[in-house]
C-alpha atoms as a PDB file:
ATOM      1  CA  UNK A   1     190.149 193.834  53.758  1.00  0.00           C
ATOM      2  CA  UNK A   2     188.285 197.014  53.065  1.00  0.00           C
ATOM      3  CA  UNK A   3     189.943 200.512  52.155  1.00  0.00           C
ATOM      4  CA  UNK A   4     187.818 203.548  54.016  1.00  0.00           C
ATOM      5  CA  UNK A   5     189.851 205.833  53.197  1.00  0.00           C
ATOM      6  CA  UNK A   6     189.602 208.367  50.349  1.00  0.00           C
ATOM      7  CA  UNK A   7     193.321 207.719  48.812  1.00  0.00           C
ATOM      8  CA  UNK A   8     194.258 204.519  46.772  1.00  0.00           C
ATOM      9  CA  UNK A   9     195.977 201.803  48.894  1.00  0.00           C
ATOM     10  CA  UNK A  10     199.442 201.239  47.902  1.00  0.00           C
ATOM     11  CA  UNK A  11     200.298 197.620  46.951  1.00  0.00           C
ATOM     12  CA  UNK A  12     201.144 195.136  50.120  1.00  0.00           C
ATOM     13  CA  UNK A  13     202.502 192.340  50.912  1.00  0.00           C
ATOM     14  CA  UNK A  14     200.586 190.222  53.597  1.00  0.00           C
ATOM     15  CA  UNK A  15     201.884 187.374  55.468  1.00  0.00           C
ATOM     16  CA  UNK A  16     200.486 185.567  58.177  1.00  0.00           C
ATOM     17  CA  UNK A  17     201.724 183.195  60.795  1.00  0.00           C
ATOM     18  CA  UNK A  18     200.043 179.575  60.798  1.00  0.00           C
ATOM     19  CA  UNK A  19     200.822 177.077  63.490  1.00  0.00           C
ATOM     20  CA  UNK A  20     204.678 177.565  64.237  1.00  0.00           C
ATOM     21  CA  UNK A  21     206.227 176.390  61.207  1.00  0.00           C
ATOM     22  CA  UNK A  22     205.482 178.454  58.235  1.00  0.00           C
ATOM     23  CA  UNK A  23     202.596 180.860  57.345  1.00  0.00           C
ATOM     24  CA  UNK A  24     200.745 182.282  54.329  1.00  0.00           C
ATOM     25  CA  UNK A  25     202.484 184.969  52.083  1.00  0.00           C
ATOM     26  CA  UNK A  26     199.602 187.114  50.141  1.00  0.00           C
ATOM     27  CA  UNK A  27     200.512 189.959  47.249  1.00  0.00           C
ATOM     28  CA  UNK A  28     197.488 192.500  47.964  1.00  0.00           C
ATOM     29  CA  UNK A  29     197.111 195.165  45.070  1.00  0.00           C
ATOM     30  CA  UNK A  30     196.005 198.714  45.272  1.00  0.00           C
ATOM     31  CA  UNK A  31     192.241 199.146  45.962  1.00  0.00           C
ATOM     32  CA  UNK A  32     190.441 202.455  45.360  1.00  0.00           C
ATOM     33  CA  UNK A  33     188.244 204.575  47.925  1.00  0.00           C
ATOM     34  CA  UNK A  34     185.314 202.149  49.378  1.00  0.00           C
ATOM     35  CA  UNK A  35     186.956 199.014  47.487  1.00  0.00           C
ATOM     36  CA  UNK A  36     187.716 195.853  49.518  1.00  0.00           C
ATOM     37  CA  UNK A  37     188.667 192.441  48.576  1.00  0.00           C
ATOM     38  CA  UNK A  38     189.103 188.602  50.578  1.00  0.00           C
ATOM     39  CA  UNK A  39     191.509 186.218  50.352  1.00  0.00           C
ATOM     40  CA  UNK A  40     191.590 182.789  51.787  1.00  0.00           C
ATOM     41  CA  UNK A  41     194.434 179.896  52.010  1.00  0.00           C
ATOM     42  CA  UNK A  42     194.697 176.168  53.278  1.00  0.00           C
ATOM     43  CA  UNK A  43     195.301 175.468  56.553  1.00  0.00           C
ATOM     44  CA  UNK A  44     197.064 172.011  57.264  1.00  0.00           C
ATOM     45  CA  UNK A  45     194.926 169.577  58.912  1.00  0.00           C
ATOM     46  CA  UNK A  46     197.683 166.172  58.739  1.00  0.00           C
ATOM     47  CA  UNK A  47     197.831 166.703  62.726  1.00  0.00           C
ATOM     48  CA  UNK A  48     195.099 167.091  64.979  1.00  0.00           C
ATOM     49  CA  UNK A  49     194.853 169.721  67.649  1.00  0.00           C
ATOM     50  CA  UNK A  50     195.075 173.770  68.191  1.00  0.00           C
ATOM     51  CA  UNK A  51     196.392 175.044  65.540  1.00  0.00           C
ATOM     52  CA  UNK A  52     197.662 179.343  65.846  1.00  0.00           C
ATOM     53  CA  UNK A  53     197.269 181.447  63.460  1.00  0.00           C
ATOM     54  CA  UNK A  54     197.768 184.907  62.962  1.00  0.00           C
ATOM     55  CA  UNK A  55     198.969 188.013  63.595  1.00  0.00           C
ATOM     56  CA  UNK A  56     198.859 189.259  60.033  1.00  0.00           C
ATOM     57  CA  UNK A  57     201.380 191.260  58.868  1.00  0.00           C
ATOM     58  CA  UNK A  58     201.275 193.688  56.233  1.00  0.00           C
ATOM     59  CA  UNK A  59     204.595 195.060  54.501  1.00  0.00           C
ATOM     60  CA  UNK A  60     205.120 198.365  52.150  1.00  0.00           C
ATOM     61  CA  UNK A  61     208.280 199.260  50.623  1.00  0.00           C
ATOM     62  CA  UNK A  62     209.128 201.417  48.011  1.00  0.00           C
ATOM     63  CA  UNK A  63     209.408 201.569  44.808  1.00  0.00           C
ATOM     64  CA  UNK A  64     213.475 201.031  44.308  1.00  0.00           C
ATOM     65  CA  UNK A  65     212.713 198.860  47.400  1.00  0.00           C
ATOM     66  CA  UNK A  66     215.078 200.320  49.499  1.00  0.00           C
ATOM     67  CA  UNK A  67     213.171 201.209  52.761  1.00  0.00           C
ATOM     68  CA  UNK A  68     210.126 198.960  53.907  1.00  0.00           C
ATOM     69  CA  UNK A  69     207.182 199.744  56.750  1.00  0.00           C
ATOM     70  CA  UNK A  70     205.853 196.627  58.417  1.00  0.00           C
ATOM     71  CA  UNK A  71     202.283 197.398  60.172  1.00  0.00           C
ATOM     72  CA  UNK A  72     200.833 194.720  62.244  1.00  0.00           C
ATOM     73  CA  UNK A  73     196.872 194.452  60.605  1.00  0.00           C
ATOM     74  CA  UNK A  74     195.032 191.924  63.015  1.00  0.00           C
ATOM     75  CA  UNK A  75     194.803 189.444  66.135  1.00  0.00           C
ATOM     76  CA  UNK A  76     195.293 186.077  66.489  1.00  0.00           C
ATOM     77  CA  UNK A  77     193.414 183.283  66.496  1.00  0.00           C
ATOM     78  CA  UNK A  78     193.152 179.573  67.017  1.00  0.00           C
ATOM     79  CA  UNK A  79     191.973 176.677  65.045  1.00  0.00           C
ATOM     80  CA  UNK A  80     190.817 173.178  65.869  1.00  0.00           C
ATOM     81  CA  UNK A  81     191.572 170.497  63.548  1.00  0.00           C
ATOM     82  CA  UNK A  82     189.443 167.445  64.918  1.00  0.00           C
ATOM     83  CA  UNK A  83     191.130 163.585  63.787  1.00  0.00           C
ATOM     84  CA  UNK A  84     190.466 161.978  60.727  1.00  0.00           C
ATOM     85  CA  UNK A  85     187.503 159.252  60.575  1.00  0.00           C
ATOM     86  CA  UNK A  86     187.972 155.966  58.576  1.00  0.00           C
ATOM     87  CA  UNK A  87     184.536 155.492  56.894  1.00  0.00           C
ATOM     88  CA  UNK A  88     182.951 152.516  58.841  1.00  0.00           C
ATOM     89  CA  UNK A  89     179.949 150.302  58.426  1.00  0.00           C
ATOM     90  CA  UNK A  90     177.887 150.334  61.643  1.00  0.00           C
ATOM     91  CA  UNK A  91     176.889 146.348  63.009  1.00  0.00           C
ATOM     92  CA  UNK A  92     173.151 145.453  62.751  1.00  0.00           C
ATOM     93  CA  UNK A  93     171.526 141.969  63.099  1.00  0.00           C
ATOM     94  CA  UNK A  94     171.497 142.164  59.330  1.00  0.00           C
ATOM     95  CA  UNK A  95     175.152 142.319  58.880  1.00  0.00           C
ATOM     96  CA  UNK A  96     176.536 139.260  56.967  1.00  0.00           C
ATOM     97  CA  UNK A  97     179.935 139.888  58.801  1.00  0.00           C
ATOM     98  CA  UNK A  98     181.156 137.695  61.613  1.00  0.00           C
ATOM     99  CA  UNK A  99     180.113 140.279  63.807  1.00  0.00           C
ATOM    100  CA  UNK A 100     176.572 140.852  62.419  1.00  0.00           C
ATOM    101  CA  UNK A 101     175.886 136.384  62.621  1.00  0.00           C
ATOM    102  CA  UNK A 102     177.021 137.248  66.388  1.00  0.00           C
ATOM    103  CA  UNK A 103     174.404 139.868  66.822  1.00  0.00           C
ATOM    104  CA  UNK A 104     171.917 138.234  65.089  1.00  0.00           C
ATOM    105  CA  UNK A 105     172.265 134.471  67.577  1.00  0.00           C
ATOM    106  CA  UNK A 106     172.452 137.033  70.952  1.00  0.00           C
ATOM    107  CA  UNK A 107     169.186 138.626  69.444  1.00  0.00           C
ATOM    108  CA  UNK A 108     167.027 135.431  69.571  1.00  0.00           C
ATOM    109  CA  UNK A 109     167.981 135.910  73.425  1.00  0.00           C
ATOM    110  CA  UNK A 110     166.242 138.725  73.567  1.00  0.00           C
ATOM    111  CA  UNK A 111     162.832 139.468  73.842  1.00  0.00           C
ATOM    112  CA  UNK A 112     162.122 141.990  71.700  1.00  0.00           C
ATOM    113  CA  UNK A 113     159.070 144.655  72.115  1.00  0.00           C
ATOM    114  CA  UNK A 114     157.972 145.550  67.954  1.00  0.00           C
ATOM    115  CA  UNK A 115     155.423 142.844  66.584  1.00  0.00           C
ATOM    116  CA  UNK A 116     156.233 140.584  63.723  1.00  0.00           C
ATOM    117  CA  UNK A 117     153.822 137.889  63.910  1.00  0.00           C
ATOM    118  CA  UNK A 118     152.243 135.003  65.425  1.00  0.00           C
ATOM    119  CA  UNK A 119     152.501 131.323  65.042  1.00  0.00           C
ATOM    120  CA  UNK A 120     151.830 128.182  66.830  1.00  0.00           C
ATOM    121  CA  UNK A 121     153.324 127.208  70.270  1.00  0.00           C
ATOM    122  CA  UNK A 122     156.150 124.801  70.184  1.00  0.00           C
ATOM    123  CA  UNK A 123     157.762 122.973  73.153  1.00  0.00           C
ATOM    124  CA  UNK A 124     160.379 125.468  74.532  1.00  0.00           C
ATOM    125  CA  UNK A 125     158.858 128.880  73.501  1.00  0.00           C
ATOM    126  CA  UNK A 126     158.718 131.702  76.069  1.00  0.00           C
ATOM    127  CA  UNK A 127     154.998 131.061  78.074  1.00  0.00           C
ATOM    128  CA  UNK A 128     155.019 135.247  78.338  1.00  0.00           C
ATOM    129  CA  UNK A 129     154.362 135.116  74.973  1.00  0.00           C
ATOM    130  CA  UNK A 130     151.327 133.368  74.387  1.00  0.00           C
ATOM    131  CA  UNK A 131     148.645 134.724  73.426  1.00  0.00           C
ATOM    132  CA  UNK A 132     145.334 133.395  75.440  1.00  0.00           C
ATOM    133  CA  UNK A 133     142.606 135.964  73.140  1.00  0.00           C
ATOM    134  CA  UNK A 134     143.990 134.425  69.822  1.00  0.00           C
ATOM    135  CA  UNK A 135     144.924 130.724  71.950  1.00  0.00           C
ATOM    136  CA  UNK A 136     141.059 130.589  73.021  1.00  0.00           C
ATOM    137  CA  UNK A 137     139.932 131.281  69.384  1.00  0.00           C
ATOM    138  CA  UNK A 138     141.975 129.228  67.833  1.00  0.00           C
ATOM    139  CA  UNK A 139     141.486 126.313  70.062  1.00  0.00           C
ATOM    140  CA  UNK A 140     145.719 125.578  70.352  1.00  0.00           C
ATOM    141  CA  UNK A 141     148.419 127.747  71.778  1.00  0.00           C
ATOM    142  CA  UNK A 142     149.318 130.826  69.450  1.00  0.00           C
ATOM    143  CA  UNK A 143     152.407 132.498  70.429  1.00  0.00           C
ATOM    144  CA  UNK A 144     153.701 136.409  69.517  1.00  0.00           C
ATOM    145  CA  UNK A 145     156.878 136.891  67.500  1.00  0.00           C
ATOM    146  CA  UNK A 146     158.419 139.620  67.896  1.00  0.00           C
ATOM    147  CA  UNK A 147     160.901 141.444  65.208  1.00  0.00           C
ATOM    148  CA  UNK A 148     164.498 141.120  66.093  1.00  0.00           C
ATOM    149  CA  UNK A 149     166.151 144.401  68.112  1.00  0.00           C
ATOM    150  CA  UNK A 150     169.627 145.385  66.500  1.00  0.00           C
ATOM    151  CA  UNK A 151     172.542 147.122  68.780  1.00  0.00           C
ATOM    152  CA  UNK A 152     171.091 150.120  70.849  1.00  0.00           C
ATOM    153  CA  UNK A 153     174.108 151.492  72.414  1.00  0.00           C
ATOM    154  CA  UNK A 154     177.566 151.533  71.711  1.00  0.00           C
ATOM    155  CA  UNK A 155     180.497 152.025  74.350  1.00  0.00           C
ATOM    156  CA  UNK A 156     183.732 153.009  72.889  1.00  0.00           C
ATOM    157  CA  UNK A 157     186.246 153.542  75.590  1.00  0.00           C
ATOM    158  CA  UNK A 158     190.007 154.709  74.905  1.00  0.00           C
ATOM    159  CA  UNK A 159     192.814 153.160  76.535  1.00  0.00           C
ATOM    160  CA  UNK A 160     195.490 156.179  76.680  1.00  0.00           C
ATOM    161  CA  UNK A 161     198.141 154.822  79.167  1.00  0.00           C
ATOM    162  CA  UNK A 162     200.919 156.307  77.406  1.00  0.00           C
ATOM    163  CA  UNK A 163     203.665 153.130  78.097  1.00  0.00           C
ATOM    164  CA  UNK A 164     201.705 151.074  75.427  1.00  0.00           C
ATOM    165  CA  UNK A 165     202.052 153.149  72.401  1.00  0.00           C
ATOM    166  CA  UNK A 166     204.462 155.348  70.288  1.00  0.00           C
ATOM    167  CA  UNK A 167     203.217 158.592  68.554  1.00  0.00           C
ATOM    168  CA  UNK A 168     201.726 157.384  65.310  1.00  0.00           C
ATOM    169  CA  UNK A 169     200.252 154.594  67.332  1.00  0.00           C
ATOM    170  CA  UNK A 170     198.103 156.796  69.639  1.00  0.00           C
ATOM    171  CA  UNK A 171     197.324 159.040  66.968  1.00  0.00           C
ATOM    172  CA  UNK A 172     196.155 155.959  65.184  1.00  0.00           C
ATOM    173  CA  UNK A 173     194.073 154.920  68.167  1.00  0.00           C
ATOM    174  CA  UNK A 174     192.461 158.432  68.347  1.00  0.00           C
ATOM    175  CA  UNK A 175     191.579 157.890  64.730  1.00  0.00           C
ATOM    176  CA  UNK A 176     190.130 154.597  65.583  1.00  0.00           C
ATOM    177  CA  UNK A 177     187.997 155.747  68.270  1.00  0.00           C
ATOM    178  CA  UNK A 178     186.893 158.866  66.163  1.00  0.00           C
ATOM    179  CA  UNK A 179     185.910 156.569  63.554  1.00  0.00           C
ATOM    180  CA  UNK A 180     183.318 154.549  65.555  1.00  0.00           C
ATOM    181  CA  UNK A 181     181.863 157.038  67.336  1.00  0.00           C
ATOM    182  CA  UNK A 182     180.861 158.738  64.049  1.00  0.00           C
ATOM    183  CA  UNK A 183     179.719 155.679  62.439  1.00  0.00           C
ATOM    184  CA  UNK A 184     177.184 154.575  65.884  1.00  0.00           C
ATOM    185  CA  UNK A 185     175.931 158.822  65.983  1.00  0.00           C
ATOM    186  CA  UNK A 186     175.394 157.891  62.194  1.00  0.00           C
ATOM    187  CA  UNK A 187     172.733 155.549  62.350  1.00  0.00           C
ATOM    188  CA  UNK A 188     171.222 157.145  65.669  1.00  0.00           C
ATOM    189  CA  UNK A 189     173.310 154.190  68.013  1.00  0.00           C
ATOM    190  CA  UNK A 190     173.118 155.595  72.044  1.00  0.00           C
ATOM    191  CA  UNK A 191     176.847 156.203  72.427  1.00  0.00           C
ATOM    192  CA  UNK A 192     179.611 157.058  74.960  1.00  0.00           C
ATOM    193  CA  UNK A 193     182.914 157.828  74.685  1.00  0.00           C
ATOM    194  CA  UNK A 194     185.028 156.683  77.639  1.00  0.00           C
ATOM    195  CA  UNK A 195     188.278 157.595  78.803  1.00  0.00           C
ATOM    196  CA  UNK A 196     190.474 158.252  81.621  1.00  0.00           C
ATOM    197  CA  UNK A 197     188.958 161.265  83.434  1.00  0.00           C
ATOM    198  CA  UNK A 198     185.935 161.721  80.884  1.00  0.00           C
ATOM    199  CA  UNK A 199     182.675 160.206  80.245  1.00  0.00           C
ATOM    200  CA  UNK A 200     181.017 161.532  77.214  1.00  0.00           C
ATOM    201  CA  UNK A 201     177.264 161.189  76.484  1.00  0.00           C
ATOM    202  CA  UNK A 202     173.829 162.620  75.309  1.00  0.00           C
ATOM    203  CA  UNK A 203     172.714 163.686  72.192  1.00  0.00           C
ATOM    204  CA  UNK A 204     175.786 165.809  71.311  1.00  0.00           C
ATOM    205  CA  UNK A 205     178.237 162.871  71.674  1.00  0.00           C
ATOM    206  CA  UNK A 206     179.804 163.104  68.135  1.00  0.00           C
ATOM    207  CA  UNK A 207     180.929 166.676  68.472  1.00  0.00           C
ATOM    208  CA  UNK A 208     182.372 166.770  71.725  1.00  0.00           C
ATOM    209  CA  UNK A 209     183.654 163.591  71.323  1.00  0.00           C
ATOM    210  CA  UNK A 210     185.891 165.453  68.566  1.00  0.00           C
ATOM    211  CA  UNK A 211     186.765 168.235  70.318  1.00  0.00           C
ATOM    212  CA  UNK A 212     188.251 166.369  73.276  1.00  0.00           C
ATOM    213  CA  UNK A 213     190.032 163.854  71.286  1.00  0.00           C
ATOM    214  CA  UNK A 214     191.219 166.959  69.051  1.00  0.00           C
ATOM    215  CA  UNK A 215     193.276 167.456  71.725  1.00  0.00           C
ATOM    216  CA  UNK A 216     194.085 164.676  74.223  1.00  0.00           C
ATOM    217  CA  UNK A 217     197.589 163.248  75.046  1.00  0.00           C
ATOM    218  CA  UNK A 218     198.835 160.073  76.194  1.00  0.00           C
ATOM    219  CA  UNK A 219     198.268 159.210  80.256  1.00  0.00           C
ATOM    220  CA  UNK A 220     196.212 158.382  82.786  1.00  0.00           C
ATOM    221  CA  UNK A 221     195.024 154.968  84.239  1.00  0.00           C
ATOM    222  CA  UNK A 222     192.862 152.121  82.867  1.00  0.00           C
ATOM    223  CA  UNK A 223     189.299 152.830  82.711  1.00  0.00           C
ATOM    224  CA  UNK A 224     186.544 150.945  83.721  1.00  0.00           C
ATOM    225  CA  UNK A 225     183.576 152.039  81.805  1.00  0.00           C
ATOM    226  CA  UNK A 226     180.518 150.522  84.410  1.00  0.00           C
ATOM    227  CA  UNK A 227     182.094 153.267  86.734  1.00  0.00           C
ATOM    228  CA  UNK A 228     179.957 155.584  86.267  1.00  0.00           C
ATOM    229  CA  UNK A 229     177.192 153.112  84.955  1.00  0.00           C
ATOM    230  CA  UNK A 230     175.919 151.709  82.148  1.00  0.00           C
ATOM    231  CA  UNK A 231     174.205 153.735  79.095  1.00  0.00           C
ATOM    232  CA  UNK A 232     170.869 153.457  80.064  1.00  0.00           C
ATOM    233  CA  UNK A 233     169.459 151.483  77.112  1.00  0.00           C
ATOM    234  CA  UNK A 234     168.575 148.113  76.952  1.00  0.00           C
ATOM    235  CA  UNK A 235     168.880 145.893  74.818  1.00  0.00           C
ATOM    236  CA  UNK A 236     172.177 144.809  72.776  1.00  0.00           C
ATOM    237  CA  UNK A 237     175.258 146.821  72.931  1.00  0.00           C
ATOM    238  CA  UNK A 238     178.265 147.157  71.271  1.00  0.00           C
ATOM    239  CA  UNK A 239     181.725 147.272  73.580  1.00  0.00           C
ATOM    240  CA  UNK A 240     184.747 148.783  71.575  1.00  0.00           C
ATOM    241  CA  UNK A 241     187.995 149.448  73.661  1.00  0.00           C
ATOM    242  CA  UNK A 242     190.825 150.824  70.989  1.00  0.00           C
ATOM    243  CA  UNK A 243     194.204 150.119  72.613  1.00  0.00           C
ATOM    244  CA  UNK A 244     197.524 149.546  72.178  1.00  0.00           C
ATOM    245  CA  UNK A 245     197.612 145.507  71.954  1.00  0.00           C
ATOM    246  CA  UNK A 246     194.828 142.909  72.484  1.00  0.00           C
ATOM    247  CA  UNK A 247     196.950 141.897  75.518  1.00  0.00           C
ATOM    248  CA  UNK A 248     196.839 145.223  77.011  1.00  0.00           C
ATOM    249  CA  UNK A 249     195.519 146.215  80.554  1.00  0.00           C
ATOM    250  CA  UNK A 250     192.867 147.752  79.061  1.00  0.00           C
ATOM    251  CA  UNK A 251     191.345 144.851  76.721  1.00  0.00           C
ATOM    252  CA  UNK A 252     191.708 142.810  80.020  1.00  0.00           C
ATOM    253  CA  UNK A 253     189.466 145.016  81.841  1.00  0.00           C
ATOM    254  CA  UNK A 254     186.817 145.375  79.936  1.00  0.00           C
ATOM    255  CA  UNK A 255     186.560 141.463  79.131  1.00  0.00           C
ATOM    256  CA  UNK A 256     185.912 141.680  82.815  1.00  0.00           C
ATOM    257  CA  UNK A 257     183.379 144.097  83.028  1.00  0.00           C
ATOM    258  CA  UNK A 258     181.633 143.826  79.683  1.00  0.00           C
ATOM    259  CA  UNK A 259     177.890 143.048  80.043  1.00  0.00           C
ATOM    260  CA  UNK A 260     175.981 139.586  79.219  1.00  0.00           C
ATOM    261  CA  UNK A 261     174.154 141.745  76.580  1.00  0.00           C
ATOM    262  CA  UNK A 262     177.206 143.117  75.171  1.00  0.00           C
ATOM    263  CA  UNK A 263     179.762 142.494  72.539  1.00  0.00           C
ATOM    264  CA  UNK A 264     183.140 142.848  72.650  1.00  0.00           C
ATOM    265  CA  UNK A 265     185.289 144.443  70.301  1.00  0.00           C
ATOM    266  CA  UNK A 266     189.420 145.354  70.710  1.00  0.00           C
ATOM    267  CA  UNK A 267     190.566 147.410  67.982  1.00  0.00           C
ATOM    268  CA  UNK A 268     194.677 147.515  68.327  1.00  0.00           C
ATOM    269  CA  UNK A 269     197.279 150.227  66.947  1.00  0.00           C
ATOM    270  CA  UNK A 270     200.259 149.021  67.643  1.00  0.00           C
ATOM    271  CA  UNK A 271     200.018 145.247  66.746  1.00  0.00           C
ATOM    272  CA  UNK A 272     197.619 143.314  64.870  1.00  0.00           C
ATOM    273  CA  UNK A 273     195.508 141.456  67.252  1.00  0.00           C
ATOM    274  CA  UNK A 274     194.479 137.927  67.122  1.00  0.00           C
ATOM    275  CA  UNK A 275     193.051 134.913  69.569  1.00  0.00           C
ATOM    276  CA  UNK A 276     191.423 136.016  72.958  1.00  0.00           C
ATOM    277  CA  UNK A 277     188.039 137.046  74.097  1.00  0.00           C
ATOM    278  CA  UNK A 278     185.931 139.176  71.661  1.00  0.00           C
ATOM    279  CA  UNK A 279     186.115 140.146  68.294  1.00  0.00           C
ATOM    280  CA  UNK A 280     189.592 141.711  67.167  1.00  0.00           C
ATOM    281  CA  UNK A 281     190.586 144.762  64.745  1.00  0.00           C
ATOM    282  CA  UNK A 282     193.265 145.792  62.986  1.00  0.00           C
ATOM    283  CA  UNK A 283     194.082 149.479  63.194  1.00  0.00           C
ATOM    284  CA  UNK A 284     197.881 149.418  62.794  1.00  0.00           C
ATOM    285  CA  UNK A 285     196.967 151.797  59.769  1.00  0.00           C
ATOM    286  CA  UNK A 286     194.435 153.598  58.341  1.00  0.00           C
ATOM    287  CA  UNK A 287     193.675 150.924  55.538  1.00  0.00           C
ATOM    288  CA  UNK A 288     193.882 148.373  57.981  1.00  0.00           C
ATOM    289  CA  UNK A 289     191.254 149.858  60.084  1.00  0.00           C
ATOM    290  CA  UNK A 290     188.857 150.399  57.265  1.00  0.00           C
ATOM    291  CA  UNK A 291     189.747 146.813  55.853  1.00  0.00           C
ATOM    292  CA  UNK A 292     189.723 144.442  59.352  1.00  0.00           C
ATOM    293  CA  UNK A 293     186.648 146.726  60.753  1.00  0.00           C
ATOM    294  CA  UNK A 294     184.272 146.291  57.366  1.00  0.00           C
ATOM    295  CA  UNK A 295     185.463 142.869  57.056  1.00  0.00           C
ATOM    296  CA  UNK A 296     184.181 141.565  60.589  1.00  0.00           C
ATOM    297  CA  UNK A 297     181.356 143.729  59.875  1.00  0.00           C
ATOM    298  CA  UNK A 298     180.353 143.288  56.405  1.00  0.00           C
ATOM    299  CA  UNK A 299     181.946 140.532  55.672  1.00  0.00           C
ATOM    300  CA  UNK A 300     183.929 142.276  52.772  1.00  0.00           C
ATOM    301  CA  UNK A 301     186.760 145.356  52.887  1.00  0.00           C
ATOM    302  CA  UNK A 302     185.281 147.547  50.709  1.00  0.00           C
ATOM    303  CA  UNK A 303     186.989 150.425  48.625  1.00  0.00           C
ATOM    304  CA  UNK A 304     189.312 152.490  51.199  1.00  0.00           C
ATOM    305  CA  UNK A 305     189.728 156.241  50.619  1.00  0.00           C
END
């Protein structure tokens, strides 16, 4: 706030509105010709979506304080507070987790295109990959071996059928979901986010991932995420459908339609998952999420904060 005036300011009080329960009171003393000062306050962030803020208001009274003049100072304006992320390891073929022993066994399907080395040919080996220059030197079959691919995509679809959760238990799933998107956009994983009536991809993923799920409520259908086909990337991929319960419409559909060369994972909010198809997570809370996700991953919690 600047004074362009030529008088001295009398002292204010400021107050303005933020979101619809409360607001921020300010005390704003006088401030000579040309003077001008900045304030700032918190804004609460423990609930996603648009938060309102604004008009301020600016109050003068006098001094016996028996008379007051309220003057209304600026617009409004809006706020978007984007979910929380859980801080969450990212699979690789390296992973010592449950999950990363799976990815590394589905890897020796595949057949790979960055050159480790070469060795001799065994009964069994892939004939594509001998190599006849090196075979007719060496006088015996020499085969290439090639370095093993980690995950190159990642699929995280969001069930949001609104009959199998309560509040904190979608909010919890939009956490989840948050969280693994960030952590595949991380370490430069090919992701989508896929939900009922969106399909999120490219290189800005992460970000408008947040800003929809900043905002979205509970409804619509199941989704089935080879709709609109696959991310076009081959090979391994990640699957990760955050629902309600492993037993949900949701988790059954995408064990149906999940990929040879990719790997299921149902992260639940509302009950802690076990048995089935796929790898299960526990997102009933926060510290659960962080703790069941880095466990299968890692094969240790970690330190939650």
């Amino acid at each position: 706030m600047a004074n362009r005036s030529q008088a001295r300011t009398p002292r204010l009080k400021l107050w303005e509105p933020v979101g619809d329960k409360g607001g921020a009171p300010m005390q704003l003393a006088p401030l000579g010709p040309g003077e001008a000062v900045s304030a700032a306050y918190r804004v609460p962030t423990t609930r996603r979506g648009v938060l309102r803020t604004g008009p301020l208001r600016a109050e003068r009274t006098d001094p016996l304080g028996l008379c007051k003049r309220v003057v209304w100072l600026a617009g409004a304006g809006e706020v978007l507070v984007v979910p929380e992320r859980v801080p969450l390891a990212f699979p690789g073929t390296g992973s010592s987790g449950r999950l990363g022993q799976h990815l590394r066994m589905k890897a020796f399907g595949q057949s790979g295109s960055e050159f480790h080395s070469q060795r001799e040919y065994t009964p069994g080996d892939d004939l594509r990959r001998i190599n006849w220059k090196t075979s007719a030197r060496a006088g015996t079959l020499i085969v290439r071996e090639t370095a093993l691919e980690g995950v190159q995509r990642c699929v995280v679809v969001l069930d949001t059928f609104a009959q199998g959760y309560d509040d904190d238990g979608f909010e919890r799933a939009v956490v989840a979901a948050a969280s693994v998107v960030a952590a595949a956009t991380a370490v430069g994983i090919t992701t989508r986010l896929v939900a009922p009536g969106i399909d999120l991809r490219g290189p800005d993923v992460a970000p408008q991932s947040l800003r929809w799920l900043a905002t979205v409520t509970p409804g619509g259908e199941v989704v089935d995420h080879t709709a609109a086909g696959r991310t076009n990337s081959d090979g391994l991929g990640l699957l990760v459908v955050v629902t309600s319960h492993a037993t949900s419409a949701a988790a059954a559909a995408a064990i149906g339609s999940a990929g040879p060369d990719e790997s299921l994972v149902v992260v639940s909010s509302m009950a802690a998952a076990a048995g089935g198809k796929g790898f299960h997570v526990d997102a009933t809370s926060h510290q659960h999420l962080h703790r069941s996700w880095n466990q299968l991953v890692l094969g240790r919690s970690g330190a939650f904060s």
